[in-house]
C-alpha atoms as a PDB file:
ATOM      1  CA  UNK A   1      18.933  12.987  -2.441  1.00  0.00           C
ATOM      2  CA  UNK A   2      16.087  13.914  -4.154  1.00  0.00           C
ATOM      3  CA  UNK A   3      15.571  17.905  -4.849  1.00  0.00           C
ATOM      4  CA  UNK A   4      12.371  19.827  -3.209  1.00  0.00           C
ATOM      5  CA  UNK A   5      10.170  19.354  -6.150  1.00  0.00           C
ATOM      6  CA  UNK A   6      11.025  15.422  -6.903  1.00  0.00           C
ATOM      7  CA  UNK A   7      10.322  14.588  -3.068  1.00  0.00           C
ATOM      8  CA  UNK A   8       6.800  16.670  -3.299  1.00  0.00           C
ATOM      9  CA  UNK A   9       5.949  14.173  -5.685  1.00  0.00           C
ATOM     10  CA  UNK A  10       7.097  11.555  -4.090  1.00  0.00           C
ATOM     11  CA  UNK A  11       5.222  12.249  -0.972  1.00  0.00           C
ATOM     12  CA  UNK A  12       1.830  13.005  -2.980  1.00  0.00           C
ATOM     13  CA  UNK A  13       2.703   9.768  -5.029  1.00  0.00           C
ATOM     14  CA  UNK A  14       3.113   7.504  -1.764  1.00  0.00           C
ATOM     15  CA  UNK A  15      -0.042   8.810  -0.311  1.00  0.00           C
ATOM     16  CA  UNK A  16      -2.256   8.344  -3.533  1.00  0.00           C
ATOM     17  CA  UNK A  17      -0.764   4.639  -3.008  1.00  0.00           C
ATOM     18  CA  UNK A  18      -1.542   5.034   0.137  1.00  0.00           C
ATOM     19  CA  UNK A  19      -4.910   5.938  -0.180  1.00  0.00           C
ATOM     20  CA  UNK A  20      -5.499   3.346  -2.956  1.00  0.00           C
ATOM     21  CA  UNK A  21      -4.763   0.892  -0.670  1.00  0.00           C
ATOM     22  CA  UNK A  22      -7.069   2.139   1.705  1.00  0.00           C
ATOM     23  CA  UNK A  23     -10.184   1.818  -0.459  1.00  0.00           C
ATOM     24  CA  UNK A  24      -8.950  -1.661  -1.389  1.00  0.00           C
ATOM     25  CA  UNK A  25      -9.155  -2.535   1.866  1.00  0.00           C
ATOM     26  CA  UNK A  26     -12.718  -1.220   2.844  1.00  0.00           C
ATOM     27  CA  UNK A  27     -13.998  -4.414   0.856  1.00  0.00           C
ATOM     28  CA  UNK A  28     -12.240  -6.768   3.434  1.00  0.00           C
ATOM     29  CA  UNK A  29     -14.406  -7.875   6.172  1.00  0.00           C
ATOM     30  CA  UNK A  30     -10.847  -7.763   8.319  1.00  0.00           C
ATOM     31  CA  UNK A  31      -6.930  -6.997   6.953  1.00  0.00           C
ATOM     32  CA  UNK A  32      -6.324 -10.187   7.860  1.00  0.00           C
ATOM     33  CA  UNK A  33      -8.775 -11.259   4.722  1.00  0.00           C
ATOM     34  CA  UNK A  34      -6.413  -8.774   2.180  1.00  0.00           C
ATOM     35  CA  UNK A  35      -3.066  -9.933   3.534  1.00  0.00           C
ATOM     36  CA  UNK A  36      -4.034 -13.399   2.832  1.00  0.00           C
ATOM     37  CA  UNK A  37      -5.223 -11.811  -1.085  1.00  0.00           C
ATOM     38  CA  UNK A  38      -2.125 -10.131  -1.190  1.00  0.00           C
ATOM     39  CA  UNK A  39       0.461 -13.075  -0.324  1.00  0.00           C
ATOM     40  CA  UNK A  40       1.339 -12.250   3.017  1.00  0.00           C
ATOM     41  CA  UNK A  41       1.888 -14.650   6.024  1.00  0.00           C
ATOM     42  CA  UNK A  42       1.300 -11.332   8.424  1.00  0.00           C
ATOM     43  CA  UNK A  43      -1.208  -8.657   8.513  1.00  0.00           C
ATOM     44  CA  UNK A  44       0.944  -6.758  10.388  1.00  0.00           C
ATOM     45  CA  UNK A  45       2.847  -6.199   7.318  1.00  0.00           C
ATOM     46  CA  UNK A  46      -0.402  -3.883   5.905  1.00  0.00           C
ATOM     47  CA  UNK A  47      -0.815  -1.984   9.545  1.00  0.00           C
ATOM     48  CA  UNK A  48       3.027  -0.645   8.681  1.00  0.00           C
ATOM     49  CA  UNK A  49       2.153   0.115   4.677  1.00  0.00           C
ATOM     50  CA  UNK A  50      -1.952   1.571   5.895  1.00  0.00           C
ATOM     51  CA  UNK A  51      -1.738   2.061   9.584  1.00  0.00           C
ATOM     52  CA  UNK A  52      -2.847   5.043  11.480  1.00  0.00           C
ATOM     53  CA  UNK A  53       1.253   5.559  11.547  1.00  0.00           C
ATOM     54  CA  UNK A  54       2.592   3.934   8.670  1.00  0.00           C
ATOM     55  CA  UNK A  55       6.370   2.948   8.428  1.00  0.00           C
ATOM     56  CA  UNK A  56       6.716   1.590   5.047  1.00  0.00           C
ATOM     57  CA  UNK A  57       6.445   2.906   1.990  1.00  0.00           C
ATOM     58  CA  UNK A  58       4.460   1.321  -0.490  1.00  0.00           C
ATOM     59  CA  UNK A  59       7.155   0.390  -3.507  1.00  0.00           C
ATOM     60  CA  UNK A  60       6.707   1.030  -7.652  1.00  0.00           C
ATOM     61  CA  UNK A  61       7.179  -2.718  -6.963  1.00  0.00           C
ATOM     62  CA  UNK A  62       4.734  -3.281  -4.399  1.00  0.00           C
ATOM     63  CA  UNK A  63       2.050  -1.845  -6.128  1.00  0.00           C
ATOM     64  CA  UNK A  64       2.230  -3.422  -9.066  1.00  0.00           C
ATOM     65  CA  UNK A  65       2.822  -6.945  -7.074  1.00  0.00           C
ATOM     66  CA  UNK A  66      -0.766  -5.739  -5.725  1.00  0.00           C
ATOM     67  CA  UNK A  67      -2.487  -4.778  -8.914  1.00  0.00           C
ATOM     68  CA  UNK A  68      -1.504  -7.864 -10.016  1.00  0.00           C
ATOM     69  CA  UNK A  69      -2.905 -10.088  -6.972  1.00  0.00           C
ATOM     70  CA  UNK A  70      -5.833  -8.167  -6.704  1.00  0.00           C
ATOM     71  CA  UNK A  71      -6.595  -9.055 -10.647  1.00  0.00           C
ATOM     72  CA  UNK A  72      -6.834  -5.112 -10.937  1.00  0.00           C
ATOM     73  CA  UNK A  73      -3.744  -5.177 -13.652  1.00  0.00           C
END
């Protein structure tokens, strides 16, 4: 379990990812457009990493899986 400090960053680092993400996705004319970029089979993958309610976090993994499809790595 992580202690009160190492979640704070945690939270602030999953919502700069978060955010990231976000302005990435402002270039697409739809998320359907990105999640085909990005690999997946189902936008509905991004509405649970971006959504107005998001339910995923976005991974260490992920986001370098991203940097790297988006040629930004």
């Amino acid at each position: 379990m992580a202690t009160g400090n190492a979640k704070k960053h945690l939270d602030r680092l999953a919502q700069t990812r978060r955010s990231n993400l976000l302005r990435v996705a402002e270039r697409y004319k739809t998320q359907r457009e990105l999640a085909k970029v990005l690999g997946f089979s189902q936008p509905s993958y991004l509405s649970q990493l971006i959504g107005p309610r998001p339910s995923r976090p976005i991974t260490e993994r992920s986001a370098r899986l991203f940097e790297a499809r988006l040629g930004l790595a």
